[in-house]
Protein backbone atom coordinates (compact mmCIF):
# COMPACT_ATOMS: atom_id res chain seq x y z
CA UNK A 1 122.38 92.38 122.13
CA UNK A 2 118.98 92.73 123.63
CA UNK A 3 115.40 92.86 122.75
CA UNK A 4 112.55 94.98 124.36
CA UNK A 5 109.02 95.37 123.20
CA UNK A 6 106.38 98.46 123.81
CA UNK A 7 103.02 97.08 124.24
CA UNK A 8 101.93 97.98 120.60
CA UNK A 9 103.01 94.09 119.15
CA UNK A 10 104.01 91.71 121.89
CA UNK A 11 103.08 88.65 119.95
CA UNK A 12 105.32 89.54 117.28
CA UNK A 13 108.01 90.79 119.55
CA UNK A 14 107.74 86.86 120.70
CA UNK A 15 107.72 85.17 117.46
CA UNK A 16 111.46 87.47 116.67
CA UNK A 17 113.10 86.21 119.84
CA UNK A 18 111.86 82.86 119.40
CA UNK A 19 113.50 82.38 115.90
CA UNK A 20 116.37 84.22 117.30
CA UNK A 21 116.12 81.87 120.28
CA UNK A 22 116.74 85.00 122.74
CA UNK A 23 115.25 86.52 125.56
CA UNK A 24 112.73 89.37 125.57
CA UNK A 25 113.65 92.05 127.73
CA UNK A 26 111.99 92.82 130.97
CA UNK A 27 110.30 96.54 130.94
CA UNK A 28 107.30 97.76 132.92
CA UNK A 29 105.33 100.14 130.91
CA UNK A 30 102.15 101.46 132.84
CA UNK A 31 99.64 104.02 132.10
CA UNK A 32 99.15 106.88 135.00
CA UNK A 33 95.60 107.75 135.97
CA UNK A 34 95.74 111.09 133.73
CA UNK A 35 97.06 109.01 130.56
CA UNK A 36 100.71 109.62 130.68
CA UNK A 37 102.66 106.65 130.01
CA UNK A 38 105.35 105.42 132.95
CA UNK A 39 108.46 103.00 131.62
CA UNK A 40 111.07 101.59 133.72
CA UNK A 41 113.83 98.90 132.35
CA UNK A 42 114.29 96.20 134.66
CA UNK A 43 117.74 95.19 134.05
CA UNK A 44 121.03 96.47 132.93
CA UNK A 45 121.40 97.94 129.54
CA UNK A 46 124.43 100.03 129.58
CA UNK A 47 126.52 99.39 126.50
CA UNK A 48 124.36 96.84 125.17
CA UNK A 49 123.08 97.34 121.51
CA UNK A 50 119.61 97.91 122.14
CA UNK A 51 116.67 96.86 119.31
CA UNK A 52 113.54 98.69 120.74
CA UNK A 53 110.25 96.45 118.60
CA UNK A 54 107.03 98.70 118.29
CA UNK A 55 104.91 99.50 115.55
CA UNK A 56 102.91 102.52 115.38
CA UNK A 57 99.76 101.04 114.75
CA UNK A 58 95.97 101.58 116.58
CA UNK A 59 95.89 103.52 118.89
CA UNK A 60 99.08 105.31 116.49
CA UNK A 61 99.29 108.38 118.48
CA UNK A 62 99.68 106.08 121.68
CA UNK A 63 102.16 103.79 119.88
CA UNK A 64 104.28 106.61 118.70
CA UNK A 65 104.33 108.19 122.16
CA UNK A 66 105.34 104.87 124.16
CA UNK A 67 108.25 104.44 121.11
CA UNK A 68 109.45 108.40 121.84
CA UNK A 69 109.42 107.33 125.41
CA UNK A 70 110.83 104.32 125.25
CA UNK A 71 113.48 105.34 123.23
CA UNK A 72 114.19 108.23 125.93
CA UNK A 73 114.78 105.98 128.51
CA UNK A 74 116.71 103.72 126.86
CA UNK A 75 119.45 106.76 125.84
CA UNK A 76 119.40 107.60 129.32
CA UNK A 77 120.01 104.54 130.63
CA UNK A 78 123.16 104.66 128.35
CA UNK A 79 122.28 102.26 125.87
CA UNK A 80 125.43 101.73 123.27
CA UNK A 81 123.05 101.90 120.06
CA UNK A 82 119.11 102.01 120.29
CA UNK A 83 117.90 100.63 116.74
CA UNK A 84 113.92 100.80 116.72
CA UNK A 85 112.39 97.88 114.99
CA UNK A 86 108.98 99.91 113.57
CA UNK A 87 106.87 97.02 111.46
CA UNK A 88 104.29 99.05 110.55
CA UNK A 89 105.38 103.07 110.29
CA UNK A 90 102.54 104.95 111.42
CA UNK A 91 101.39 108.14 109.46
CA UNK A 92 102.90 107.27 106.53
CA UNK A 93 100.69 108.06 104.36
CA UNK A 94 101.21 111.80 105.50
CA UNK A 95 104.77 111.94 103.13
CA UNK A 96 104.05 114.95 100.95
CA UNK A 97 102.16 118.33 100.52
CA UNK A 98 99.24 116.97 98.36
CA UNK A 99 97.48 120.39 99.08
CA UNK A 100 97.96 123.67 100.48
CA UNK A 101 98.20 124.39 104.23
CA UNK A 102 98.72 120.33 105.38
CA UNK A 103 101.36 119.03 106.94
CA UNK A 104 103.77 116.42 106.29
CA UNK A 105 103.62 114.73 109.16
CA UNK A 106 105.81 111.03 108.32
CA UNK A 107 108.98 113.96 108.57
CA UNK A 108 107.64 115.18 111.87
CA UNK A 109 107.23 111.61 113.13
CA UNK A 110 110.91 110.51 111.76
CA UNK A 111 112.36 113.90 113.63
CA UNK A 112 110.75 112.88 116.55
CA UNK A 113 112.13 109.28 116.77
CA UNK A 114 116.02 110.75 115.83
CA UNK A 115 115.38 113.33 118.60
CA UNK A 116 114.76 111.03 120.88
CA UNK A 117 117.40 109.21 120.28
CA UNK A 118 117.40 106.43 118.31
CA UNK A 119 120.81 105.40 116.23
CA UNK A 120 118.90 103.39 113.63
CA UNK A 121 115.60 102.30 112.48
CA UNK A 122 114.24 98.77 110.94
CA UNK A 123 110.41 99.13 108.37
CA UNK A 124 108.30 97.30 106.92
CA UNK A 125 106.75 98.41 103.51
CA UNK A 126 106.26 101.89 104.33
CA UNK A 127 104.09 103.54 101.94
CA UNK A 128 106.52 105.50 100.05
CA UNK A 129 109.75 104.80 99.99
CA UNK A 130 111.04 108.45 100.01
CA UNK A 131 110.19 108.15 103.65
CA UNK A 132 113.85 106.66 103.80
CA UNK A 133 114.60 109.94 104.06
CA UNK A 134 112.97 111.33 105.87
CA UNK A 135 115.30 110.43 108.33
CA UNK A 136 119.10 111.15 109.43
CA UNK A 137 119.92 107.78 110.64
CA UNK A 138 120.15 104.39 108.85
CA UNK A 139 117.03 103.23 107.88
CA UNK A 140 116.86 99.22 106.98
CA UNK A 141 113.30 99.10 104.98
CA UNK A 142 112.56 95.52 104.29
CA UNK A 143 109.76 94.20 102.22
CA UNK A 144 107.46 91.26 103.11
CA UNK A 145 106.71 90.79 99.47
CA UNK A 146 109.05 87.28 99.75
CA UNK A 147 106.91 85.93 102.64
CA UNK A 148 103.81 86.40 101.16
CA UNK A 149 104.88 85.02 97.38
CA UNK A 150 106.09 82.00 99.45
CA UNK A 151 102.80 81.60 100.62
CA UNK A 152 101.07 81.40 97.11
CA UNK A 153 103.55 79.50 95.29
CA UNK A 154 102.60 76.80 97.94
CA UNK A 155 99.04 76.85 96.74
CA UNK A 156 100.71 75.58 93.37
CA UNK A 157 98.25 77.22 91.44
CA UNK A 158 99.87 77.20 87.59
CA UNK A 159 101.45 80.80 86.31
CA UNK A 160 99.38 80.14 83.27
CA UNK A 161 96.18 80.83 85.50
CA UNK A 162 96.97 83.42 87.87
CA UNK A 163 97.31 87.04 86.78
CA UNK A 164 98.70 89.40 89.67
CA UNK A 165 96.50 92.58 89.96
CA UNK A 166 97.92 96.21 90.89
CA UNK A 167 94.67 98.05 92.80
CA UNK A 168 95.74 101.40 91.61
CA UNK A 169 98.60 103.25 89.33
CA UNK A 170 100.82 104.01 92.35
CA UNK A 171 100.85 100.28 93.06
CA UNK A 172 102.47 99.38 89.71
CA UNK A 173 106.21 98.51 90.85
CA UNK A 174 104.87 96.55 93.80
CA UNK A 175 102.49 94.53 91.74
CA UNK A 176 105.44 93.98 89.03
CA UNK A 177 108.08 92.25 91.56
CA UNK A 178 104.96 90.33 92.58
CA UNK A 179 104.36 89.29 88.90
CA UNK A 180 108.24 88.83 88.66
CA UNK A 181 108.83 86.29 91.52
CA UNK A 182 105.17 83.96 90.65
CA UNK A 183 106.11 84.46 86.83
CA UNK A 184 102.67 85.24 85.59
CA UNK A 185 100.49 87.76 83.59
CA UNK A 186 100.12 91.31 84.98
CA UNK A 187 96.80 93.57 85.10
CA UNK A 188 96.00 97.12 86.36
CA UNK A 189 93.07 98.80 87.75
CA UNK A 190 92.77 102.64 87.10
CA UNK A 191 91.68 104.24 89.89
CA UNK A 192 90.17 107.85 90.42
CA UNK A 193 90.20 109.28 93.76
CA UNK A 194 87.21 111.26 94.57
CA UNK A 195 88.62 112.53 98.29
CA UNK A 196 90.05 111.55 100.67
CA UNK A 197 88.16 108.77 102.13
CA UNK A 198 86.57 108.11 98.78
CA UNK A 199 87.83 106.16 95.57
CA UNK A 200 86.45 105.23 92.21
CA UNK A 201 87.68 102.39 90.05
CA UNK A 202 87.39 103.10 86.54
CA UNK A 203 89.22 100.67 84.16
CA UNK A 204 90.79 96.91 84.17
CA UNK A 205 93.56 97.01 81.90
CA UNK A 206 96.67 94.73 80.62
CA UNK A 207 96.36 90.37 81.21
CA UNK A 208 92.53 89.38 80.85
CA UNK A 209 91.63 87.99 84.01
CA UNK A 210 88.98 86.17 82.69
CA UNK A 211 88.89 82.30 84.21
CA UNK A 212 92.01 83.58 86.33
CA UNK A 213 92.91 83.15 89.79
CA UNK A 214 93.37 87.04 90.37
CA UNK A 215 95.93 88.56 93.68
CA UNK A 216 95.71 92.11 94.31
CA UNK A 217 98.50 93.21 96.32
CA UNK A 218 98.56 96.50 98.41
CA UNK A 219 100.94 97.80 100.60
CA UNK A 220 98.47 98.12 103.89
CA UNK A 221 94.05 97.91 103.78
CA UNK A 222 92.75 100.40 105.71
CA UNK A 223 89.27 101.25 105.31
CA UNK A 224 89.43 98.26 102.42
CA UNK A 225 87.15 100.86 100.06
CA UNK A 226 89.73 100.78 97.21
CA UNK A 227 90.63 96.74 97.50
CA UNK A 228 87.04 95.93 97.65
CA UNK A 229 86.37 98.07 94.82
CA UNK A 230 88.95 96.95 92.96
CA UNK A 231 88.44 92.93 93.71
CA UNK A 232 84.93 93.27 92.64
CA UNK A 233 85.76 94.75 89.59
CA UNK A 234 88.07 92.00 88.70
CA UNK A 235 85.42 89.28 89.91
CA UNK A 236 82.89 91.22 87.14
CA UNK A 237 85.59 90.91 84.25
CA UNK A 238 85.62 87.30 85.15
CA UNK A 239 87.92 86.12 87.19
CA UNK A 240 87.82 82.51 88.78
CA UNK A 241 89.00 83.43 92.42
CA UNK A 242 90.24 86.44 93.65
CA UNK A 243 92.87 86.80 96.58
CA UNK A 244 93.76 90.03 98.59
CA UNK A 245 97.07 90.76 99.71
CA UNK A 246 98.86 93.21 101.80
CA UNK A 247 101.75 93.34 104.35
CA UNK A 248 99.23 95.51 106.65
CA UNK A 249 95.74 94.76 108.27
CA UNK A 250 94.84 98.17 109.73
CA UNK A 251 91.20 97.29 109.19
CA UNK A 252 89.64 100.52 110.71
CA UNK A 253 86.51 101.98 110.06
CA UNK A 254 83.87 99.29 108.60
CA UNK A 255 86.74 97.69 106.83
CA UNK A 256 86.06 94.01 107.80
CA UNK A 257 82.14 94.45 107.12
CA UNK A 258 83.51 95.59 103.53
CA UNK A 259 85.90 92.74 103.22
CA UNK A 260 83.48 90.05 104.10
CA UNK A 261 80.75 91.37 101.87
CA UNK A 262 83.22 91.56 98.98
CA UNK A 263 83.63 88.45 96.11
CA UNK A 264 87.37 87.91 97.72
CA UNK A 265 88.18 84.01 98.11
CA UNK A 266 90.87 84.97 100.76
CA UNK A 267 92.77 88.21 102.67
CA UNK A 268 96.29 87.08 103.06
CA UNK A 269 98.02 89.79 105.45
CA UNK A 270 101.12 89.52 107.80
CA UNK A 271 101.18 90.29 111.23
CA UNK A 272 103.15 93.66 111.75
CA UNK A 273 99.81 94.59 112.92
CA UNK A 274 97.99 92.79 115.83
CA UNK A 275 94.23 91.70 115.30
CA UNK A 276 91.02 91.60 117.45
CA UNK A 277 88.60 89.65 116.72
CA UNK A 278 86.41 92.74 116.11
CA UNK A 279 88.80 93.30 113.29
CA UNK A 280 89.36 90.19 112.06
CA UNK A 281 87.99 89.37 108.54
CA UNK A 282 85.83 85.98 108.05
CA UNK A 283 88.54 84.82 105.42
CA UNK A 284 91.64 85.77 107.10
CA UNK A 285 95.14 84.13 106.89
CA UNK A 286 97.97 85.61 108.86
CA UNK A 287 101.59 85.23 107.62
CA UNK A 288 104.33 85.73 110.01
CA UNK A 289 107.29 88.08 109.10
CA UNK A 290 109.05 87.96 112.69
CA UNK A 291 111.52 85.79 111.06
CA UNK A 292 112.35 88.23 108.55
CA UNK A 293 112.61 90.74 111.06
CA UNK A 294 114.91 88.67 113.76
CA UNK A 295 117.05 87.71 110.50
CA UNK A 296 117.66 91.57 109.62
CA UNK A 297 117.86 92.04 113.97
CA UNK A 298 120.99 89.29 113.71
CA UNK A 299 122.27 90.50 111.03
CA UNK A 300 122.60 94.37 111.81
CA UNK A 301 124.02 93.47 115.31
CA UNK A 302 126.80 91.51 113.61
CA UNK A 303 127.49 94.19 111.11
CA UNK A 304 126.37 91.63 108.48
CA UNK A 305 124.80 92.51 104.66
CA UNK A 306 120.80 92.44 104.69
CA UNK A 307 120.18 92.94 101.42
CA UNK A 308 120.15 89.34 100.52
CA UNK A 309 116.97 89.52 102.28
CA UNK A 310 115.32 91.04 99.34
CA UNK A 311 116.05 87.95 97.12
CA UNK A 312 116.06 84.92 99.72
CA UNK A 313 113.71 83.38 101.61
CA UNK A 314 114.14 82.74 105.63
């Protein structure tokens, strides 16, 4: 086995070998004066089972053009098996034909990673799961939900005053194996989508959240309109505290100006995505999943079971 990052997440990269207690691969990956990216492996790699770490995040269309890359060198170095180890799956959001004439453009970006050659491919919360299939190779899409529960439960806040909040509709069976593994009450916020940039929160309804330590969870906050929206809603019916959760930060746009402004005690995120302090909320805490990830890395290359990793914590 060996381990090679892209430039996208090296910190994370680390933090996977380190609880693996293995080696990151040496590459040099260089940027000519035009833009095109240069990669060159510096040592052996033929026959080796290959995992390839780099999520698509900011700049994405960089990220996903040093993974294609990558992965092309790696087949032609005659790697054994190339699995690609994709935290954050960029353009994921892109997954169906929501109107006429658009692409979808989460298959396009799945075709491209099989065509250039990757064997198999390790997620993170992607932000519908039919993207599974998207693709023609084993897919291994993990959920962070366990790392971030952990993280509450240690705040020992009682079940009988917390009420887990789903922003939206479409966040329902995320928010209920939240509400499952802290064992507490369960409300919804009914959200209206305007466009595309644009959302409208219209209703609280199920647990009163009234005197309640209130966690939204999301799958990533982008331009934090619908969180924020939703969190201050939830602060106006009441609510005692009120924590935001998701597995990704993308933060773009004037989504940390939003965040800080907004009646949120805490944004609990993990770090699939790396952070600048430009985009890096006042109240910020940073979980680590690269022990989830170098669990799942161990136990694909020893043709182990990973779905315990849905009901365990590493």
């Amino acid at each position: 086995m060996k381990i090679f990052s892209g430039r996208a997440n090296m910190e994370l990269a680390r933090g996977i070998c380190s609880y693996l207690r293995h080696p990151l691969g040496s590459l040099t990956i260089t940027n000519f004066p035009d833009g095109e990216i240069y990669c060159k492996i510096e040592e052996n790699v033929r026959g080796h089972d290959i995992f390839l770490i780099q999520p698509t995040c900011l700049p994405v269309n960089e990220s996903v053009m040093e993974l294609l890359i990558l992965i092309e060198c790696f087949r032609r170095a005659s790697a054994k098996r190339i699995t690609c180890v994709v935290p954050y799956f960029g353009y994921a959001r892109q997954d169906r034909k929501d109107d006429g004439r658009v692409p979808i453009s989460a298959k396009l970006v799945a075709d491209l990673i099989m065509t250039a050659g990757a064997d198999r491919v390790i997620s993170m919360d992607m932000h519908a799961a039919q993207i599974e299939g998207f693709f023609s190779v084993p897919v291994d899409h993990l959920n962070a939900g366990l790392v971030l529960d952990s993280y509450f439960k240690s705040l020992q806040i009682s079940t009988e005053d917390l009420v887990v909040v789903s922003p939206d509709a479409g966040s329902i069976k995320r928010a209920l194996a939240h509400q499952h593994r802290l064992e507490c009450a369960l409300a919804i916020v009914d959200k209206r989508r305007s466009s595309a940039s644009e959302t409208k929160q219209a209703n609280l309804t199920g647990a009163s959240v009234d005197g309640k330590v209130a966690i939204l969870f999301d799958d990533m906050i982008s331009t934090a309109g619908s969180i924020c929206g939703a969190a201050e809603m939830v602060k106006n019916a009441g609510a005692q505290k009120v924590y935001v959760c998701a597995t990704h930060g993308v933060f773009c746009g004037n989504a940390v100006q939003k965040l800080n402004a907004a009646p949120i005690e805490e944004v609990v995120i993990t770090d699939t995505i790396p952070l600048t302090p430009e985009r890096m909320p006042e109240k910020v805490r940073v979980l680590s999943v690269a022990p989830l990830l170098g669990e799942a890395i161990r136990r694909i290359h020893f043709n182990e079971s990973i779905s315990c990793l849905f009901n365990e914590q590493i």
